[in-house]
Protein backbone atom coordinates (compact mmCIF):
# COMPACT_ATOMS: atom_id res chain seq x y z
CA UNK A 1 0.00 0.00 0.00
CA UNK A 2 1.55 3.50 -0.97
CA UNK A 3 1.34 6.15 1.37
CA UNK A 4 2.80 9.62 1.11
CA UNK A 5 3.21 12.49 3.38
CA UNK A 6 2.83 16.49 2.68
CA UNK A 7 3.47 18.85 5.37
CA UNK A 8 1.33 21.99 4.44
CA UNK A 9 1.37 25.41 6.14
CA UNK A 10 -1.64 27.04 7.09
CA UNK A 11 -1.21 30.50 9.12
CA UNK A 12 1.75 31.11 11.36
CA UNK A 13 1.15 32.70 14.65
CA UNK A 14 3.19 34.53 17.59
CA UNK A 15 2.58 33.24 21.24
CA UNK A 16 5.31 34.73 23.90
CA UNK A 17 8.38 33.12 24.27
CA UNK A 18 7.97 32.32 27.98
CA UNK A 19 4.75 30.54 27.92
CA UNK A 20 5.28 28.18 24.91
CA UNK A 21 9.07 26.91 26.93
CA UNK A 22 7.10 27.03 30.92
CA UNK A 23 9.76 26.77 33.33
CA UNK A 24 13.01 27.21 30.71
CA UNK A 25 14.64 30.69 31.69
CA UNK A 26 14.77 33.04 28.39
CA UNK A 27 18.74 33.14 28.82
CA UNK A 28 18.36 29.42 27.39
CA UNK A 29 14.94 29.48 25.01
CA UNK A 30 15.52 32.87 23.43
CA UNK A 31 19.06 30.44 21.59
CA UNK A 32 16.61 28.26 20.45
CA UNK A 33 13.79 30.70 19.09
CA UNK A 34 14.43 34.63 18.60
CA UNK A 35 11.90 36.36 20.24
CA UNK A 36 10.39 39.71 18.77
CA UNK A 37 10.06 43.04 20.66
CA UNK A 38 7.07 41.76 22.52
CA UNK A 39 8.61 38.92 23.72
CA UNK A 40 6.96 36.30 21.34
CA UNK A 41 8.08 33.48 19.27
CA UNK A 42 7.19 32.83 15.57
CA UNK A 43 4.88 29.19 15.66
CA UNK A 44 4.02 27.33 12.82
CA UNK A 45 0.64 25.57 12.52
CA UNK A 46 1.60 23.06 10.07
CA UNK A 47 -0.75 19.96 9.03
CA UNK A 48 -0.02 16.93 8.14
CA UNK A 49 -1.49 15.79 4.78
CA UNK A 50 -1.74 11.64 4.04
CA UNK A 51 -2.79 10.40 0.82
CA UNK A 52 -3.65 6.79 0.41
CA UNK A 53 -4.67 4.27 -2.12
CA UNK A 54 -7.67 7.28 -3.27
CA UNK A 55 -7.42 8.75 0.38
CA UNK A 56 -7.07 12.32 0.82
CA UNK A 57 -6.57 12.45 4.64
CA UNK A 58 -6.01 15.92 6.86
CA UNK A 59 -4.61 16.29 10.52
CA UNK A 60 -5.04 19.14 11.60
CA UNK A 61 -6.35 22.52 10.31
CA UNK A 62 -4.30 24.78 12.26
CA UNK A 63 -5.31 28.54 13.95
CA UNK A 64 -7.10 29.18 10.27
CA UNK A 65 -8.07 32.98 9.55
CA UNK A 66 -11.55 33.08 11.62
CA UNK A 67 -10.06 35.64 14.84
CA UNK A 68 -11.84 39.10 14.28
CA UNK A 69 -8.93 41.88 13.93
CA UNK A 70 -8.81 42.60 17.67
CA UNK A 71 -8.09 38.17 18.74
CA UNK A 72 -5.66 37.92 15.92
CA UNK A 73 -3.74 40.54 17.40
CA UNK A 74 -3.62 39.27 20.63
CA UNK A 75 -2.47 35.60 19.21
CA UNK A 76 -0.09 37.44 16.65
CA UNK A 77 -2.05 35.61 13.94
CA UNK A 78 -0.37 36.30 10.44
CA UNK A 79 -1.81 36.83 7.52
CA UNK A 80 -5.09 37.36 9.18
CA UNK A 81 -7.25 37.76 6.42
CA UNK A 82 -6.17 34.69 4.39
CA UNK A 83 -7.27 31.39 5.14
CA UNK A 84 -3.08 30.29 4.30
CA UNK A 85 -4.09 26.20 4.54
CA UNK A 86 -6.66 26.51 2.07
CA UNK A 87 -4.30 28.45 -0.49
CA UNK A 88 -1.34 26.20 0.04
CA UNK A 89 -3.74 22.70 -0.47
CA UNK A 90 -4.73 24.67 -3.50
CA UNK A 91 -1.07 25.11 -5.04
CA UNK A 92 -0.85 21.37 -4.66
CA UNK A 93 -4.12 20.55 -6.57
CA UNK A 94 -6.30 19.84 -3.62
CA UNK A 95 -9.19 21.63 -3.20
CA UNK A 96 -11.81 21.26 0.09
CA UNK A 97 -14.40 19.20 -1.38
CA UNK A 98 -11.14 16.42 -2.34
CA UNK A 99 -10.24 15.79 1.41
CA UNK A 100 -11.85 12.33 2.87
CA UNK A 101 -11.31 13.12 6.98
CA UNK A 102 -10.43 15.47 8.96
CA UNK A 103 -8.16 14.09 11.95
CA UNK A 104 -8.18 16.89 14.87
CA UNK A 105 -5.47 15.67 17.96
CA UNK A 106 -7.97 18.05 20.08
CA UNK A 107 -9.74 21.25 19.42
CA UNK A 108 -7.68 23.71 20.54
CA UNK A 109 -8.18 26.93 18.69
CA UNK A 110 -4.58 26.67 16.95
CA UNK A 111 -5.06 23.10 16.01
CA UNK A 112 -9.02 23.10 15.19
CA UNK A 113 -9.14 27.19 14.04
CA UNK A 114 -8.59 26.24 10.44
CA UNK A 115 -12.29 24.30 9.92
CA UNK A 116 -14.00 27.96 9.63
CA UNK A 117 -13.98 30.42 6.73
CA UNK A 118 -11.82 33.57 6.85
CA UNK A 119 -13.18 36.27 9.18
CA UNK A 120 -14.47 38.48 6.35
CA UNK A 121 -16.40 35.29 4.97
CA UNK A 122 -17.90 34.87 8.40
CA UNK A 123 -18.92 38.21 8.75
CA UNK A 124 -20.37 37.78 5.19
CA UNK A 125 -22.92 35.30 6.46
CA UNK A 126 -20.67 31.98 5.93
CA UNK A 127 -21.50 29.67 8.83
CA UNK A 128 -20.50 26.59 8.01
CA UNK A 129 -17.76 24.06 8.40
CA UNK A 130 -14.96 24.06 5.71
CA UNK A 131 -14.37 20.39 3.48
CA UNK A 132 -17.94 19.55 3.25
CA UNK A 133 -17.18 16.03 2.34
CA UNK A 134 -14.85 15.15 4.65
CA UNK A 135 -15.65 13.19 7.68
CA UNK A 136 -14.05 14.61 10.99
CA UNK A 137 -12.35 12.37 13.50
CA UNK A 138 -11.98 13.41 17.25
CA UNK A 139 -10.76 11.34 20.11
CA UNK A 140 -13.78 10.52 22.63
CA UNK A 141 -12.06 12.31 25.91
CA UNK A 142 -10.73 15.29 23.67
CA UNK A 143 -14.20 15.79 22.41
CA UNK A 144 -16.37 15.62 25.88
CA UNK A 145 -13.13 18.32 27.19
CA UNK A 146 -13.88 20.60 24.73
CA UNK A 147 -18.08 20.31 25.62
CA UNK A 148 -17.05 20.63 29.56
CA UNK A 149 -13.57 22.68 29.53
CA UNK A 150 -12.03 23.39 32.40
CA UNK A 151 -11.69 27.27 33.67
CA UNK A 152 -8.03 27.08 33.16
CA UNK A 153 -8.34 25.97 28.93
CA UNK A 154 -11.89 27.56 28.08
CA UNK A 155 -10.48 30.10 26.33
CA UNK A 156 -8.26 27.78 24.34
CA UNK A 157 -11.69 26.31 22.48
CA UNK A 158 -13.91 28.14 19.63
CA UNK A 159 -17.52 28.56 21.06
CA UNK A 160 -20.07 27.16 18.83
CA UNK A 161 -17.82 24.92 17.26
CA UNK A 162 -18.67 21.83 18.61
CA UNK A 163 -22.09 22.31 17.66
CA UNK A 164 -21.10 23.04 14.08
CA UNK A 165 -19.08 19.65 14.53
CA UNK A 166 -21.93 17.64 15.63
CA UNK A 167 -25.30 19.37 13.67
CA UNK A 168 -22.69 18.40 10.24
CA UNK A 169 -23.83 14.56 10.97
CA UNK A 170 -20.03 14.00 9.57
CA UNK A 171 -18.56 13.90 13.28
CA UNK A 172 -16.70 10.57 14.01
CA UNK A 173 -15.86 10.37 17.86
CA UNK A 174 -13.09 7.41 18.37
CA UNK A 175 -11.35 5.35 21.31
CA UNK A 176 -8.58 3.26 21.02
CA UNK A 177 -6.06 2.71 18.90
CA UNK A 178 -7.09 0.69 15.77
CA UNK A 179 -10.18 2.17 13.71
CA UNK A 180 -10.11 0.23 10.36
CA UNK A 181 -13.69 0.17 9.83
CA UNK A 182 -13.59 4.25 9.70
CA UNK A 183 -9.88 4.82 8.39
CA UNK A 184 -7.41 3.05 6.27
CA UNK A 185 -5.79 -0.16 8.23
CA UNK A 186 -1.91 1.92 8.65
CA UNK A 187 -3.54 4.64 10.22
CA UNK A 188 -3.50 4.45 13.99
CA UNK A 189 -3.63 6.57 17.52
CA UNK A 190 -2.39 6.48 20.62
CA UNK A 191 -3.35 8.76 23.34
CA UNK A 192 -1.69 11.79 25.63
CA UNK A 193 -3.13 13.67 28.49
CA UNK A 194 -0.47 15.90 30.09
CA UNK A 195 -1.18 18.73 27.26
CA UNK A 196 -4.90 18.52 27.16
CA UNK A 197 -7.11 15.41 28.68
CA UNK A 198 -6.84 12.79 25.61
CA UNK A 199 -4.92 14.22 23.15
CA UNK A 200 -5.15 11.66 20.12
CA UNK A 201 -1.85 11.81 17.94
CA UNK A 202 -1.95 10.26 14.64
CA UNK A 203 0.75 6.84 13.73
CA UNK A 204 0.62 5.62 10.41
CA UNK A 205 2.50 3.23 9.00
CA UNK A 206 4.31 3.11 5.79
CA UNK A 207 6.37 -0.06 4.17
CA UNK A 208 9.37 1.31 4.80
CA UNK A 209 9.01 4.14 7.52
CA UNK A 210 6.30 5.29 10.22
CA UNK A 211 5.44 8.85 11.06
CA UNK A 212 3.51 10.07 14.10
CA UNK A 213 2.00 13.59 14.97
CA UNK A 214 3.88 14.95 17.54
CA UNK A 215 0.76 17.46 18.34
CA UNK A 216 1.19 19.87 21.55
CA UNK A 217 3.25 16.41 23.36
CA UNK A 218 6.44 17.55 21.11
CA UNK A 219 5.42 20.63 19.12
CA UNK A 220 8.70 21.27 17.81
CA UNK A 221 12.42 19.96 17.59
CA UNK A 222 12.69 22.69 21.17
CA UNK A 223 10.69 21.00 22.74
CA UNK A 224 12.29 17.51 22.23
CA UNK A 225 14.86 17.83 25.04
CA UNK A 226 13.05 16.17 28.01
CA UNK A 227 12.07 18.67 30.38
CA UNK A 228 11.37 21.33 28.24
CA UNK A 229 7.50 21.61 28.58
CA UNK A 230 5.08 24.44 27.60
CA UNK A 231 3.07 27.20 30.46
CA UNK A 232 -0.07 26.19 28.49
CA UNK A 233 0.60 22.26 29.55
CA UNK A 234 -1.80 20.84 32.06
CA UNK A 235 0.63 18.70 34.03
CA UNK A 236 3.67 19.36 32.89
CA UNK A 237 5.41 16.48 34.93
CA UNK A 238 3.04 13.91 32.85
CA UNK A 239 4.20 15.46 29.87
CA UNK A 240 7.52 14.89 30.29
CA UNK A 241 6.46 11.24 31.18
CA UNK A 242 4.81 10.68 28.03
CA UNK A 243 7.49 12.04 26.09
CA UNK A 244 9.80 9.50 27.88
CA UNK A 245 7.37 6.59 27.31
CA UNK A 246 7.56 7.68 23.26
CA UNK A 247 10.87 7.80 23.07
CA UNK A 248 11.93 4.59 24.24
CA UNK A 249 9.60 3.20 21.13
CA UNK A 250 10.96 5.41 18.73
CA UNK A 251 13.63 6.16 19.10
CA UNK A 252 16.81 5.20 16.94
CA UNK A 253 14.40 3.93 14.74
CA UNK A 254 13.10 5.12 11.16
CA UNK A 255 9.87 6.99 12.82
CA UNK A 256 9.59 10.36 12.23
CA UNK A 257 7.81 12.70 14.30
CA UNK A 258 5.58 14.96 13.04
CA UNK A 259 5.77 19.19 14.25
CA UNK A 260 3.01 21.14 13.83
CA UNK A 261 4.14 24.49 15.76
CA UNK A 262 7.94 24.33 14.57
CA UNK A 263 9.16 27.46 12.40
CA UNK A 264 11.53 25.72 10.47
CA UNK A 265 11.55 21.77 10.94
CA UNK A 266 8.48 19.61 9.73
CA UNK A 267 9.88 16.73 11.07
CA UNK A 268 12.27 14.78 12.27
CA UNK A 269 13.46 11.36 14.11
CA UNK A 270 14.84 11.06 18.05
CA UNK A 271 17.77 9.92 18.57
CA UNK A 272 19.52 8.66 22.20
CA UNK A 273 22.32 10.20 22.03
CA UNK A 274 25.20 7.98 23.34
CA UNK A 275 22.54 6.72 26.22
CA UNK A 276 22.31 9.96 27.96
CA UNK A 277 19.86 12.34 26.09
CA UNK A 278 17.22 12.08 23.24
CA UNK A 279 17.74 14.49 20.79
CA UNK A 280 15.98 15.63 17.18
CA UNK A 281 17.91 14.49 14.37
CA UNK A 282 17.57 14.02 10.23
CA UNK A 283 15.32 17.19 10.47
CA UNK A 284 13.36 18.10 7.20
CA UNK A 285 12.28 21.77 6.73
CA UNK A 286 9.92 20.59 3.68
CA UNK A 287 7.92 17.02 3.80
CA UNK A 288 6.25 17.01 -0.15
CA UNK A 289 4.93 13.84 -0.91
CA UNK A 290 7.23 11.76 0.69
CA UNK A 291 7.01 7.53 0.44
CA UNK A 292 6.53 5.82 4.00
């Protein structure tokens, strides 16, 4: 079975530097990431596009364009009046009524954002759900988090958008791992909570290679080292558990791991290096239609 991978860019946003690396000092993040005169860091929202036998598959829509002027602002949104997913699916021939599913890790604005037209489309009188014909896949404890948020992440989740997600009769709400009877047979999840309660990350399987999306567990190659953890993590501790637990499967192995918020890598594999730390390695800055 051929499968290739596409990493496509939707909008890029700026978050401050000392949230995204939690308990890091900025002597040591701002070597990793230059911040700008407010303090923030340059993120990408990058998706992660699989196609498949006749399979168009998306995870991930990113922060989209849908902030009004005054939110985009605050979340340093760029190019806030283009929807920058949908143009770059169209440079590579794909337009929204081609993609199958729709696979969202959680529903985070910045990962979930990019299902809703443009701002001035909204404003036009455009409610509705962007690729009408896909299906959309959400992990059952992700899902029932983003109905019943907690205080501390409400403001992380788009009101009115899991209504839009259920009244499209389209939604798909998963547990488990293996879901062959809704996706292809190589395509499988396993589960994080230290981010956000049931984060679902994406494995699939090629014949030669694997890739998994790293999500908010490992948004970038920064955030590889161990105890680097983000401000916006719910237990940071557990995060740094779960990134443990992952990289004694993966790593020095031909798995790559997918980055969805990293400025200049799209992926790349762990490596233990000489026994004493795991480390990003091999990084790719573009992923275009690569064989697994």
């Amino acid at each position: 079975m051929k499968v290739t991978i596409s990493a496509v860019e939707g909008n890029r946003q700026r978050l401050d530097g000392g949230a995204m690396f939690g308990n890091a000092p900025r002597a040591i993040w701002e070597k990793w990431q230059s911040p700008d005169e407010k303090g923030r860091i340059e993120l990408a929202c990058r998706a992660l596009l699989l196609r498949c036998n006749s399979k168009i598959i998306l995870c991930e829509t990113g922060i989209g364009a849908f902030f009004d002027p005054q939110m985009a602002d605050r979340f340093g949104v760029e190019n806030p009046h283009r929807h920058v997913l949908l143009e770059n699916l169209t440079s590579m021939g794909i337009e929204e009524n081609d993609v199958d599913y729709v696979i969202l890790s959680h529903l985070h604005f910045d990962h979930a954002g990019g299902l809703l037209p443009a701002y001035a489309q909204i404003q036009a009188g455009e409610d509705r759900l962007l690729f009408p014909n896909a299906k959309y896949v959400v992990g059952k404890t992700a899902w029932e988090r983003s109905i019943k948020p907690h205080p501390r992440d409400r403001a992380s989740f788009i009101p009115g958008l899991s209504d839009k997600l259920q009244n499209s009769r389209r939604l798909i709400i998963v547990e488990g791992e293996s879901h062959p009877e809704v996706l292809p047979s190589h395509i499988s999840f396993f589960y994080s909570h230290g981010h956000t309660p049931g984060q679902m990350h994406t494995v699939v399987q090629g014949q030669n290679s694997s890739v998994i999306f790293g999500g908010d567990l490992i948004p970038g190659a920064s955030w590889v080292h161990l105890p680097i953890t983000m401000g916006y993590d719910r237990f940071a501790e557990l995060v740094i558990d779960e990134k443990e637990q992952l990289y004694q499967r993966v790593a020095n192995k031909n798995i790559w791991i997918f980055f969805t918020h990293d400025s200049s890598q799209a992926m790349a594999q762990i490596q233990n290096n000489a026994g004493k730390r795991f480390v990003a390695e091999r990084g790719m800055t573009k992923v275009t239609d690569f064989l697994l």
